[in-house]
C-alpha atoms as a PDB file:
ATOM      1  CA  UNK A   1       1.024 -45.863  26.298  1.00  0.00           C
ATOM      2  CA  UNK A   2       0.578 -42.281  26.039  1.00  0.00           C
ATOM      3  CA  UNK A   3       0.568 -40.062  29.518  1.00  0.00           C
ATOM      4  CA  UNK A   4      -3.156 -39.243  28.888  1.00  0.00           C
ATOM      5  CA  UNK A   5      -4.169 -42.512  27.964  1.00  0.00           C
ATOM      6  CA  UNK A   6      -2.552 -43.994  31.076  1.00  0.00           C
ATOM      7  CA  UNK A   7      -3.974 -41.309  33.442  1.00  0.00           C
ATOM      8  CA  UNK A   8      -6.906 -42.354  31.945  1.00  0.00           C
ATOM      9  CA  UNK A   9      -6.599 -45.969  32.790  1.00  0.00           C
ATOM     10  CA  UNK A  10      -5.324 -44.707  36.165  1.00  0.00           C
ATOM     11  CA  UNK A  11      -8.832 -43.101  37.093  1.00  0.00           C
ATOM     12  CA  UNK A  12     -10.869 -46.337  35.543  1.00  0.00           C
ATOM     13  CA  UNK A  13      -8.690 -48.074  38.298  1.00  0.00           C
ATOM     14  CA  UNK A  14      -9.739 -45.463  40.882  1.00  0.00           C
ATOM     15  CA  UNK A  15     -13.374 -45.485  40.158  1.00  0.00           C
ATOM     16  CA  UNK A  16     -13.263 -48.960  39.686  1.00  0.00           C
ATOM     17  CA  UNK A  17     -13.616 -49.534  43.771  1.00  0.00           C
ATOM     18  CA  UNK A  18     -16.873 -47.929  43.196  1.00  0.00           C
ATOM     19  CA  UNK A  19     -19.516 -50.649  44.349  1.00  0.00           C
ATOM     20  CA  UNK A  20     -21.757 -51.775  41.105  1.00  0.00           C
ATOM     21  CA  UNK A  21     -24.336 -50.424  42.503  1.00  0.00           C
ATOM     22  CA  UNK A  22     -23.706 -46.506  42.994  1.00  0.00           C
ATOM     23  CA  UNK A  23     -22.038 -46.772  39.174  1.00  0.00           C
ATOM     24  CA  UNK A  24     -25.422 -47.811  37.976  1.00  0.00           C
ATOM     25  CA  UNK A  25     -27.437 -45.886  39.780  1.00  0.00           C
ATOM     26  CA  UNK A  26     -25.759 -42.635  38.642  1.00  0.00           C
ATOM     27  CA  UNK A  27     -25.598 -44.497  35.125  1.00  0.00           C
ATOM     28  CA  UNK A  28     -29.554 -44.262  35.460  1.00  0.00           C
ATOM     29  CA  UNK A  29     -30.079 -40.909  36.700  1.00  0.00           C
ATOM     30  CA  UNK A  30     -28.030 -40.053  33.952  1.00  0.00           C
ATOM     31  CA  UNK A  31     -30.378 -41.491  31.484  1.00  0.00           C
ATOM     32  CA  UNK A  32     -33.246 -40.132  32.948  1.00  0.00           C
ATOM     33  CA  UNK A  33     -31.777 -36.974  32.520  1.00  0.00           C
ATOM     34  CA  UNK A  34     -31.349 -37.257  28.921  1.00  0.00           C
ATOM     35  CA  UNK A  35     -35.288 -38.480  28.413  1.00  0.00           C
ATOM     36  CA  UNK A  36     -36.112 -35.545  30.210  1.00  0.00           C
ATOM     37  CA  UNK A  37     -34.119 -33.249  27.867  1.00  0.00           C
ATOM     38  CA  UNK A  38     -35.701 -34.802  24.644  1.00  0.00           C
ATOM     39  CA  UNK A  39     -32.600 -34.723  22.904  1.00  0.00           C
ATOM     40  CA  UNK A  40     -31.703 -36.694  19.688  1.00  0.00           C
ATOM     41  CA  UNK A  41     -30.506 -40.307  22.025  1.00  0.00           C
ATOM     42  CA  UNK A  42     -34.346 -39.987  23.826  1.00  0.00           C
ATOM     43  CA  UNK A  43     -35.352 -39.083  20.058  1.00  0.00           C
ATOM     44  CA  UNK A  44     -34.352 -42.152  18.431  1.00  0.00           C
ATOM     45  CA  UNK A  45     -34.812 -44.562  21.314  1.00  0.00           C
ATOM     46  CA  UNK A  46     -38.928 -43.766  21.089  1.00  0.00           C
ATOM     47  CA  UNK A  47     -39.074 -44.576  17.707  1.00  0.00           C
ATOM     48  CA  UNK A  48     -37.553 -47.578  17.732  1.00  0.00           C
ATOM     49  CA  UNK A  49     -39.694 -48.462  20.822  1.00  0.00           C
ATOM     50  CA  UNK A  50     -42.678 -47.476  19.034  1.00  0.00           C
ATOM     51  CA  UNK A  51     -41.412 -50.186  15.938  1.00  0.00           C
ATOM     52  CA  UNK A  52     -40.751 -53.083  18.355  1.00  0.00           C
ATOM     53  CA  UNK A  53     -43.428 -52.189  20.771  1.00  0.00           C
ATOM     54  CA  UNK A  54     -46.434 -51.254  18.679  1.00  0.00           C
ATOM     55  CA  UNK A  55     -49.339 -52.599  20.528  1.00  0.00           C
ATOM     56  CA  UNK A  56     -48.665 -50.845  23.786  1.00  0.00           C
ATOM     57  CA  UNK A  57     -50.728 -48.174  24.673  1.00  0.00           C
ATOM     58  CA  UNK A  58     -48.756 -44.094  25.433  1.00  0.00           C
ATOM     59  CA  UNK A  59     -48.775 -44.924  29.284  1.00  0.00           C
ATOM     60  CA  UNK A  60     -47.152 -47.779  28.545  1.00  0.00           C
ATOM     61  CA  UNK A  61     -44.352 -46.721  26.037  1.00  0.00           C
ATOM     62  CA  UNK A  62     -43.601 -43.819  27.978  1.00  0.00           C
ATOM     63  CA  UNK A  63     -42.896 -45.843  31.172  1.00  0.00           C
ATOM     64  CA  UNK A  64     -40.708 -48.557  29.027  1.00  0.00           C
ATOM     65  CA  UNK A  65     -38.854 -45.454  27.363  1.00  0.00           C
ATOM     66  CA  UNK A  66     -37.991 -44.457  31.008  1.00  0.00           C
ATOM     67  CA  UNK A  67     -36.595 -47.949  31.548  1.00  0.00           C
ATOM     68  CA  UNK A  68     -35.453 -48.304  28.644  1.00  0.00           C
ATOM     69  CA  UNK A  69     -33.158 -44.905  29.141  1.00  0.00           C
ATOM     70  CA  UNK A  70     -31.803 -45.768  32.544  1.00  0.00           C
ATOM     71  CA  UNK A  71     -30.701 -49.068  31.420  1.00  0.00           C
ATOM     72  CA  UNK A  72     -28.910 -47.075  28.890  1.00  0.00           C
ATOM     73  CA  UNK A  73     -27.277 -45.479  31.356  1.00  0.00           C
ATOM     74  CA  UNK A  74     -25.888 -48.060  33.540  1.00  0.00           C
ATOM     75  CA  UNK A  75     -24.874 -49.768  30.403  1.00  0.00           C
ATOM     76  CA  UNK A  76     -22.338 -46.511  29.685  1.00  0.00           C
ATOM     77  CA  UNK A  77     -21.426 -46.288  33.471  1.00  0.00           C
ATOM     78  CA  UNK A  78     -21.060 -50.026  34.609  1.00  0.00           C
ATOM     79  CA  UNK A  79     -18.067 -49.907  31.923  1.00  0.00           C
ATOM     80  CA  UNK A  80     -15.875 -48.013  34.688  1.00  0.00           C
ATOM     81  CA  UNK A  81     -16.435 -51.242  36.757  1.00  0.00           C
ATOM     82  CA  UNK A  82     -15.558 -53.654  34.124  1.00  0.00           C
ATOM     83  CA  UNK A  83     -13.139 -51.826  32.722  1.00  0.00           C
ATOM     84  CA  UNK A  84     -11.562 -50.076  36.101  1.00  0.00           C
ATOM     85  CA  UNK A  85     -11.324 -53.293  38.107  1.00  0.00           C
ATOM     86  CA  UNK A  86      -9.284 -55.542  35.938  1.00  0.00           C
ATOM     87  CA  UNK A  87     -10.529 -58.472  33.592  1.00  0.00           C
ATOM     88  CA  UNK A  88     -10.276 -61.649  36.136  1.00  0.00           C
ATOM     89  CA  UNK A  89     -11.999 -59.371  38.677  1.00  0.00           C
ATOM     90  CA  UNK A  90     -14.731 -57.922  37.166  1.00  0.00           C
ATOM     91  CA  UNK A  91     -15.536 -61.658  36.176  1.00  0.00           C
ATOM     92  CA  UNK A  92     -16.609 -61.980  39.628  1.00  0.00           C
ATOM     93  CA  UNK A  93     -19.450 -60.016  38.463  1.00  0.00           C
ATOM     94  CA  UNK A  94     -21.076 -63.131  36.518  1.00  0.00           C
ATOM     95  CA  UNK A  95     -22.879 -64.695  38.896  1.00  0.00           C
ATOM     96  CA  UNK A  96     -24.856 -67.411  37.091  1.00  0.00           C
ATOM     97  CA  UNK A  97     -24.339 -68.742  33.384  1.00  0.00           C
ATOM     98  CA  UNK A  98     -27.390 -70.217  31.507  1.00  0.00           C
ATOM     99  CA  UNK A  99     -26.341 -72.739  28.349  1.00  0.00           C
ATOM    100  CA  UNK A 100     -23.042 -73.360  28.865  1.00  0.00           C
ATOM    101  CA  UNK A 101     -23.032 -77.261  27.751  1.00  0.00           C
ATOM    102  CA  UNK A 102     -23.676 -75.392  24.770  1.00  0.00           C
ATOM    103  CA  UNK A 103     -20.804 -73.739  24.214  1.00  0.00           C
ATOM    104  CA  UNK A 104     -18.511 -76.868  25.433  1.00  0.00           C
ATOM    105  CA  UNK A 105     -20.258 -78.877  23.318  1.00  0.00           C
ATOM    106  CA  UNK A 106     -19.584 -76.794  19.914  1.00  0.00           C
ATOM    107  CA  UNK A 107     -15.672 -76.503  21.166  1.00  0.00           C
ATOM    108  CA  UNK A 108     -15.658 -79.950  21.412  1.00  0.00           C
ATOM    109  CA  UNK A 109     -17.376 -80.917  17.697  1.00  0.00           C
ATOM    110  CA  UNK A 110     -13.884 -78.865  16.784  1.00  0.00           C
ATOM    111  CA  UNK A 111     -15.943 -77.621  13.581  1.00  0.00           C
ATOM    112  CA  UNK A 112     -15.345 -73.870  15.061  1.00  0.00           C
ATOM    113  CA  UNK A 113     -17.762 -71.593  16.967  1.00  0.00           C
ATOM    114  CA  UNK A 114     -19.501 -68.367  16.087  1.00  0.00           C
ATOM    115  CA  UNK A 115     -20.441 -65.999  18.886  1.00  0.00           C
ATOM    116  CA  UNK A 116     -23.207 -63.792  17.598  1.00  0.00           C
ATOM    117  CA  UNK A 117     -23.528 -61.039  20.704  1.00  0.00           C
ATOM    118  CA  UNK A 118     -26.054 -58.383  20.006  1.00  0.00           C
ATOM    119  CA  UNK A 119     -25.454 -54.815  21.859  1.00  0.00           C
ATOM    120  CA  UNK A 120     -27.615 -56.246  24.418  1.00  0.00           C
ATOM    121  CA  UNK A 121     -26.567 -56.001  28.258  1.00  0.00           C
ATOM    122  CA  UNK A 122     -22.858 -55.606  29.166  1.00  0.00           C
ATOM    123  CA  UNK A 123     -21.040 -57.241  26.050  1.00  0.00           C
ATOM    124  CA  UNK A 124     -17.431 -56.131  27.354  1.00  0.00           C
ATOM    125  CA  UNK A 125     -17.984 -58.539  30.593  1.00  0.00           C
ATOM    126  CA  UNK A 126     -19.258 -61.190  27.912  1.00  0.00           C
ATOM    127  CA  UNK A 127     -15.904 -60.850  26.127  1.00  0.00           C
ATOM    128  CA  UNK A 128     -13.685 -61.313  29.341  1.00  0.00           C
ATOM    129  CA  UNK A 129     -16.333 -65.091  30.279  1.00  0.00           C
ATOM    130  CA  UNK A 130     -15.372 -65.964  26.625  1.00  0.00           C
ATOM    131  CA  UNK A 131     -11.613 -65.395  26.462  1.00  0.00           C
ATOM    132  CA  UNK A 132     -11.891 -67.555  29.710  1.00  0.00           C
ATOM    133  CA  UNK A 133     -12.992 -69.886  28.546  1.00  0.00           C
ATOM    134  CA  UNK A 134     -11.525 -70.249  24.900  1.00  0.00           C
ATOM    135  CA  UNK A 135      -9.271 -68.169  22.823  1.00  0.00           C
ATOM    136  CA  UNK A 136     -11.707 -65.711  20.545  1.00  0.00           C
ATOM    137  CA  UNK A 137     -11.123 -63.249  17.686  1.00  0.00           C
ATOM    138  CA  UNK A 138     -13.639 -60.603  17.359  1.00  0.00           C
ATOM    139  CA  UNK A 139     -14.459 -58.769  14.128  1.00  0.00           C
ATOM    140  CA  UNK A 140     -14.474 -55.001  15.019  1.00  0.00           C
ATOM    141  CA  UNK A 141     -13.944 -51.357  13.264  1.00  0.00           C
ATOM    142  CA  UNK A 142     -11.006 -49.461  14.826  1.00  0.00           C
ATOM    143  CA  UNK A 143     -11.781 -46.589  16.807  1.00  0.00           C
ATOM    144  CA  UNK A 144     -11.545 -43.167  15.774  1.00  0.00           C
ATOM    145  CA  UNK A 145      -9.250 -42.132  18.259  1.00  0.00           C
ATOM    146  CA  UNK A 146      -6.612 -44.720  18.295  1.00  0.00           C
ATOM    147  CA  UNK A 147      -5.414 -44.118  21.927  1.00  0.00           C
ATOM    148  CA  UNK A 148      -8.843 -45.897  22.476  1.00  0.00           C
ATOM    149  CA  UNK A 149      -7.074 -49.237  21.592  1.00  0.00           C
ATOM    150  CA  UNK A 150      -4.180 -48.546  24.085  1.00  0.00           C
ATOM    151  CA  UNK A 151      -6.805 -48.415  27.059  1.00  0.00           C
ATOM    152  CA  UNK A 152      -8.191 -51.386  25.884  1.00  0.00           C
ATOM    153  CA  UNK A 153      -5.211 -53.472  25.167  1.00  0.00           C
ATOM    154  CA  UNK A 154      -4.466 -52.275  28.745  1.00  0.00           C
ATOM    155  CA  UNK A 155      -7.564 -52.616  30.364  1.00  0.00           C
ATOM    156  CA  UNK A 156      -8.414 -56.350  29.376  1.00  0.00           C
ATOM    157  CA  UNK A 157      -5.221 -57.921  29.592  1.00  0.00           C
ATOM    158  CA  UNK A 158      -5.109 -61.276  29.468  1.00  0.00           C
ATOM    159  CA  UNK A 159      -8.468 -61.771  28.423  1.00  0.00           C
ATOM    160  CA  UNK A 160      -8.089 -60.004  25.626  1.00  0.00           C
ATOM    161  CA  UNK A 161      -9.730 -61.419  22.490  1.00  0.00           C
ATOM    162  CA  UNK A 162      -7.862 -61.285  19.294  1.00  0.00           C
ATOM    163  CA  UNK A 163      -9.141 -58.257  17.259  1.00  0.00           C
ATOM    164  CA  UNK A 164      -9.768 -58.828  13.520  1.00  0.00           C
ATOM    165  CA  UNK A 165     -10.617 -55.498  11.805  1.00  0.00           C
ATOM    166  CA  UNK A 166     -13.533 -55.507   9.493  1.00  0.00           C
ATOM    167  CA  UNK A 167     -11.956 -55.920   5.965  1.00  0.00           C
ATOM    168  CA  UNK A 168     -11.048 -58.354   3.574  1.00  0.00           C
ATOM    169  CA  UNK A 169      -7.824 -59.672   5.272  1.00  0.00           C
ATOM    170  CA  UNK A 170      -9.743 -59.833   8.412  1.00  0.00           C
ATOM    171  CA  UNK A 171     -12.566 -61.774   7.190  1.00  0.00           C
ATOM    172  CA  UNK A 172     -10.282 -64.401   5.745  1.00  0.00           C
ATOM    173  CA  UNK A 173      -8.862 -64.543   9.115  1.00  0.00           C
ATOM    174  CA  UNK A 174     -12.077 -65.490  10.993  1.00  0.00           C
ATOM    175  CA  UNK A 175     -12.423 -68.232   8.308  1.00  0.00           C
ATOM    176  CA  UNK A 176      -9.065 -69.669   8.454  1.00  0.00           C
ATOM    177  CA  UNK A 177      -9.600 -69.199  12.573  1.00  0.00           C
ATOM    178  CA  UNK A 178     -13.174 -71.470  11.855  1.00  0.00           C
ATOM    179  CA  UNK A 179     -11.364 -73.651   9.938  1.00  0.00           C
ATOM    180  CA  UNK A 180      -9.184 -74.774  12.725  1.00  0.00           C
ATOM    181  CA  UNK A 181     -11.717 -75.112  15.139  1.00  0.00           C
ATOM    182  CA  UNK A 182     -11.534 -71.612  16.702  1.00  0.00           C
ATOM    183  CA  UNK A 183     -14.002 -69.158  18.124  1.00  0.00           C
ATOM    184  CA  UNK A 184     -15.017 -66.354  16.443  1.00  0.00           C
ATOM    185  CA  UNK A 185     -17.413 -62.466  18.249  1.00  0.00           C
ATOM    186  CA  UNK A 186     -19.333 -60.469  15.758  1.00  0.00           C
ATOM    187  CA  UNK A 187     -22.400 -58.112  16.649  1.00  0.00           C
ATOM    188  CA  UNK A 188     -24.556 -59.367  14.821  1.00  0.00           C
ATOM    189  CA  UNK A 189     -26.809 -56.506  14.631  1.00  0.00           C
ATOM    190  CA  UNK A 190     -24.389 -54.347  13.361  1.00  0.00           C
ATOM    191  CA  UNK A 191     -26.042 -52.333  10.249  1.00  0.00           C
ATOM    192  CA  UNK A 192     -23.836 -53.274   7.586  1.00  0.00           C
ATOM    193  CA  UNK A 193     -22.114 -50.788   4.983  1.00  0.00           C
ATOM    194  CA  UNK A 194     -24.090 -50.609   1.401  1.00  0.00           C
ATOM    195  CA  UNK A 195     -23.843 -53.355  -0.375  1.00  0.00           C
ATOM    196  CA  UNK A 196     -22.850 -55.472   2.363  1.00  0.00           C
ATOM    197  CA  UNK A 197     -26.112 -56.605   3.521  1.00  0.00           C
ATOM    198  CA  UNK A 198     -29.491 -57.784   2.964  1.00  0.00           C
ATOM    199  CA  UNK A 199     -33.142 -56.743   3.897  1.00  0.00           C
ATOM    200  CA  UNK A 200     -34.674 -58.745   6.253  1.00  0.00           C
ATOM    201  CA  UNK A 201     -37.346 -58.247   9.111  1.00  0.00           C
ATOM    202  CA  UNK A 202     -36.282 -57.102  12.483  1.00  0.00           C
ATOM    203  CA  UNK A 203     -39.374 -56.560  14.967  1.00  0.00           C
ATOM    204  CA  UNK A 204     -41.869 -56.692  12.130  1.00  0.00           C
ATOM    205  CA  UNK A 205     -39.767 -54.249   9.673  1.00  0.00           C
ATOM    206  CA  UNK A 206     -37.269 -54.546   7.081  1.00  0.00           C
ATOM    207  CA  UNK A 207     -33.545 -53.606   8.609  1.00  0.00           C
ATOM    208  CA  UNK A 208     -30.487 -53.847   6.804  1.00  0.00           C
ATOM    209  CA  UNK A 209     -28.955 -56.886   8.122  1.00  0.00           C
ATOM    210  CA  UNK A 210     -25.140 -58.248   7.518  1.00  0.00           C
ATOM    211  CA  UNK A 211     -24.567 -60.976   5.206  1.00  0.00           C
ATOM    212  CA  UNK A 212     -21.477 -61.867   6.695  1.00  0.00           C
ATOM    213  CA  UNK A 213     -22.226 -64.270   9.401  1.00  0.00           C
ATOM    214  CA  UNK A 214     -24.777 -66.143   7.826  1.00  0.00           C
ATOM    215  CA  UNK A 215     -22.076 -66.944   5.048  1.00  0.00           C
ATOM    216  CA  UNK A 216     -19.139 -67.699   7.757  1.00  0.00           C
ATOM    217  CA  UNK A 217     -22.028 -69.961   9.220  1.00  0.00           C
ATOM    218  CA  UNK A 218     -22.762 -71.590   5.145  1.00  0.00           C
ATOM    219  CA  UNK A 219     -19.159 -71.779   4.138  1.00  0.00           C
ATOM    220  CA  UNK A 220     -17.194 -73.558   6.951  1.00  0.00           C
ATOM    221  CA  UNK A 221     -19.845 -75.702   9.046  1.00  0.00           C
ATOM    222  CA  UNK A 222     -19.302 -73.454  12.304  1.00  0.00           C
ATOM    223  CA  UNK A 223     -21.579 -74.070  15.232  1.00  0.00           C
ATOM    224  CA  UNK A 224     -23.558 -70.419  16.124  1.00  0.00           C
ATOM    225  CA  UNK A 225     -23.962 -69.674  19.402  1.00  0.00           C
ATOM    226  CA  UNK A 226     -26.219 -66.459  20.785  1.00  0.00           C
ATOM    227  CA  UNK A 227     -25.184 -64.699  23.793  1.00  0.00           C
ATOM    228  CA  UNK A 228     -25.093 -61.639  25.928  1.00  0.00           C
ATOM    229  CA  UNK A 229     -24.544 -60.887  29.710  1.00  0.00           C
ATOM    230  CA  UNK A 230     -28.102 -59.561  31.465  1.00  0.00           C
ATOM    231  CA  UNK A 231     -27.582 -57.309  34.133  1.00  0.00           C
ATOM    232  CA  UNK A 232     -29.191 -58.653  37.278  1.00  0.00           C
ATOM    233  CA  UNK A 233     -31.231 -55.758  39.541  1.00  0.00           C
ATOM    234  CA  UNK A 234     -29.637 -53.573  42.077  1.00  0.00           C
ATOM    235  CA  UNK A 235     -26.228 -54.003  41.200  1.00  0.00           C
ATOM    236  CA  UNK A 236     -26.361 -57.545  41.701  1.00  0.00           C
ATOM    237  CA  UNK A 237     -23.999 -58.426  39.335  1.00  0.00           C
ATOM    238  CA  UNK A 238     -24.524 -60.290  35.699  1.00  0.00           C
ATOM    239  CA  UNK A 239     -25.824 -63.209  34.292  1.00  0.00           C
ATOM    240  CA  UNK A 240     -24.482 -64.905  31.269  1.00  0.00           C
ATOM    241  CA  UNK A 241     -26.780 -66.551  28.300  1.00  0.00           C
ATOM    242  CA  UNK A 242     -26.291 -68.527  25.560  1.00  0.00           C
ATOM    243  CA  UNK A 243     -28.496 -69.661  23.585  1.00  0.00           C
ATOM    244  CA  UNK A 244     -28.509 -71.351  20.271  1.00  0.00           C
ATOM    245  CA  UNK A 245     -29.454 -70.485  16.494  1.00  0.00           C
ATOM    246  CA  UNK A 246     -32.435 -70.641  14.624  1.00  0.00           C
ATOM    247  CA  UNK A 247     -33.020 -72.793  11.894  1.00  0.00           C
ATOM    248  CA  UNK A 248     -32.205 -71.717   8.637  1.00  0.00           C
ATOM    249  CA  UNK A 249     -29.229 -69.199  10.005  1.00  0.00           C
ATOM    250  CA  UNK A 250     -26.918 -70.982   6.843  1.00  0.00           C
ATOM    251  CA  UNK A 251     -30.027 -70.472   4.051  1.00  0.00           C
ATOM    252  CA  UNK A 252     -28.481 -70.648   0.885  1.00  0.00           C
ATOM    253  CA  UNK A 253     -31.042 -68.007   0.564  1.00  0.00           C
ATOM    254  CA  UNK A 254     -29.523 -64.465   1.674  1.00  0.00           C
ATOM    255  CA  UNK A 255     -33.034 -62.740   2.616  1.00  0.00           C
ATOM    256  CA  UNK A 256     -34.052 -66.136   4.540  1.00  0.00           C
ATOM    257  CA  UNK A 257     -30.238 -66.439   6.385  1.00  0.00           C
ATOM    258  CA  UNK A 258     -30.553 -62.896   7.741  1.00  0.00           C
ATOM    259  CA  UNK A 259     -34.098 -63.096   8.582  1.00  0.00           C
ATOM    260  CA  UNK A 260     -32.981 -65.994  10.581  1.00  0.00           C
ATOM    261  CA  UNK A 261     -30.033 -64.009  12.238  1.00  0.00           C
ATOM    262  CA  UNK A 262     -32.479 -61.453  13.229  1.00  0.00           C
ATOM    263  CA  UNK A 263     -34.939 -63.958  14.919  1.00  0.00           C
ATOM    264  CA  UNK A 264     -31.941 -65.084  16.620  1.00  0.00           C
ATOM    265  CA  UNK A 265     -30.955 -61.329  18.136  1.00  0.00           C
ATOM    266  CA  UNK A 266     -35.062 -61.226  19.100  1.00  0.00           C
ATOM    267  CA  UNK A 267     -34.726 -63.826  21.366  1.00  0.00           C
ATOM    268  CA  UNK A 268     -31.955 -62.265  22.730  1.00  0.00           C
ATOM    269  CA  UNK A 269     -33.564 -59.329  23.485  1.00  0.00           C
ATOM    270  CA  UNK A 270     -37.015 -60.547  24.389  1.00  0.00           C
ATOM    271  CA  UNK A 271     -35.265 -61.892  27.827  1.00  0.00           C
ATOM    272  CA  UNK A 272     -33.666 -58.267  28.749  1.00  0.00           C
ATOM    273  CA  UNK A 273     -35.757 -56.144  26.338  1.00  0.00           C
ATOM    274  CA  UNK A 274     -35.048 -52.972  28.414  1.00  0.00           C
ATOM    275  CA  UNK A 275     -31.703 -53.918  28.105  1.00  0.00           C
ATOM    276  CA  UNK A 276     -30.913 -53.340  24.215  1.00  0.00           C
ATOM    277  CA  UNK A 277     -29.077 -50.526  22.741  1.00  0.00           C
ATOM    278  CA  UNK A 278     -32.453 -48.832  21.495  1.00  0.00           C
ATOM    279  CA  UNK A 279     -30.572 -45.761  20.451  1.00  0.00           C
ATOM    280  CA  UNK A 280     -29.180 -47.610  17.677  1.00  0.00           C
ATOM    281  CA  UNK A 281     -30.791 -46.011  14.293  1.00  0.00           C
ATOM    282  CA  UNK A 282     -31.324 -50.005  12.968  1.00  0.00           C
ATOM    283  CA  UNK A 283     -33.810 -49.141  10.667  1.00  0.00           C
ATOM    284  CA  UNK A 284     -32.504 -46.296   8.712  1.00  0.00           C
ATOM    285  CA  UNK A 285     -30.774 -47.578   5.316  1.00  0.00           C
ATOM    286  CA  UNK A 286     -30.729 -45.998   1.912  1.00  0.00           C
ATOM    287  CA  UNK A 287     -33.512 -47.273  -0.266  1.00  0.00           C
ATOM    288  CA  UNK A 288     -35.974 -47.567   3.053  1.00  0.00           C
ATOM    289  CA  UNK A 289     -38.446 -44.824   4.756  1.00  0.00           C
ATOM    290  CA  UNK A 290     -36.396 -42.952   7.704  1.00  0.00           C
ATOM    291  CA  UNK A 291     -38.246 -43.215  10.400  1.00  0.00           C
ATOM    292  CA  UNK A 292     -36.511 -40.784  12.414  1.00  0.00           C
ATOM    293  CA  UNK A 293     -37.288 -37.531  10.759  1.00  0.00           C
END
């Protein structure tokens, strides 16, 4: 590990005896801060509020924006807590899980298990209550800055999931992984690359949506499981969800799969709405009206 990276992983430890709590709440000031600015994060997040959220009056909007921004926040600075106090630690966090006899039940069909996890709520805690309970490979891009992977090779341990980068050889690993019976992470809200997806509604609007789970679903018989770790009030800690898949997730029909996949990551949401990654641009995509200006 390089000296930087590892002072790096020293301070995570440090501030890692933070309580929850105080990491939040600065998380949230911090997002407040940015609303107030009106920079391009605040920018983005309104839109997309005013997409999903159409029918609420300005008041209204305004005050979930402010939510919606603070929650931001404590998403970007509960990560020192996660991160900072080891894996088995910080899973002392979860305090309640909802739908687990799911899960056990699709590792025990052995037909393999797909984890869809929408950037909803604190996904890296997710990851560790997975990897402890089964091994999992996770589809992801590689950083830009590769020291990133050091701190995270370091930082999870031995509840690290297997990574699987996002290319062909990868993607034939996650089937021959299904194929065995294994468990397989992707975000499934993830706006694919051109060409890689297919239009399909998303809070009442077309959004480019990936192709590739529905297929992994269509192809090898996997079980797909929802899920996502809602952070309880106060610093409380986390609660882990999983729910299961619409019908119609493994359409032979692309449009009809994905439209299914994105009913699946509204359900998601609906139970922590103020929760989701609203600063994602979702529904920008070549060929569609940018909403964003």
């Amino acid at each position: 590990m390089r000296p930087d990276v590892y002072l790096l992983y020293l301070a995570l430890r440090l501030l890692g005896l933070l309580p929850l709590r105080w990491l939040q709440g600065a998380g949230a000031l911090f997002g407040r801060l940015l609303r107030w600015r009106r920079g391009r994060t605040a920018h983005v997040t309104a839109v997309n509020l005013s997409i999903a959220r159409p029918q609420l009056a300005p008041e209204a909007r305004a005050a979930l924006l402010r939510e919606v921004m603070a929650e931001g926040g404590k998403s970007g600075a509960e990560i020192v807590k996660v991160w900072g106090a080891g894996a088995e630690r910080a899973l002392g966090l979860v305090r309640e899980v909802r739908g687990a006899d799911l899960l056990d039940a699709a590792l025990a069909e052995g037909r393999g298990v797909i984890i869809a996890a929408p950037h909803l709520g604190c996904w890296e805690l997710l990851n560790y209550w997975l990897c402890s309970r089964t091994p999992l490979a996770i589809l992801y891009r590689p950083p830009r800055f590769p020291a990133v992977e050091q701190l995270l090779r370091k930082v999870r341990g031995a509840l690290a999931p297997e990574q699987v980068r996002a290319e062909g050889a990868g993607v034939r690993a996650l089937y021959k992984r299904l194929a065995t019976g294994g468990a397989v992470g992707i975000l499934p809200d993830q706006k694919p690359r051109a060409g890689e997806g297919e239009f399909a509604p998303f809070f009442g609007r077309d959004a480019l949506t990936m192709v590739l789970l529905p297929r992994l679903a269509s192809r090898t018989g996997a079980a797909v499981l929802f899920a996502f770790a809602e952070r309880l009030p106060r610093g409380a800690g986390f609660r882990i969800h999983l729910l299961p898949a619409p019908a119609g997730l493994d359409d032979a029909d692309p449009r009809q799969a994905c439209a299914a996949l994105n009913r699946g990551v509204e359900a998601c949401v609906e139970v922590a709405f103020a929760q989701y990654q609203w600063h994602y641009r979702r529904w920008s995509a070549h060929g569609l009206p940018n909403p964003y200006g």
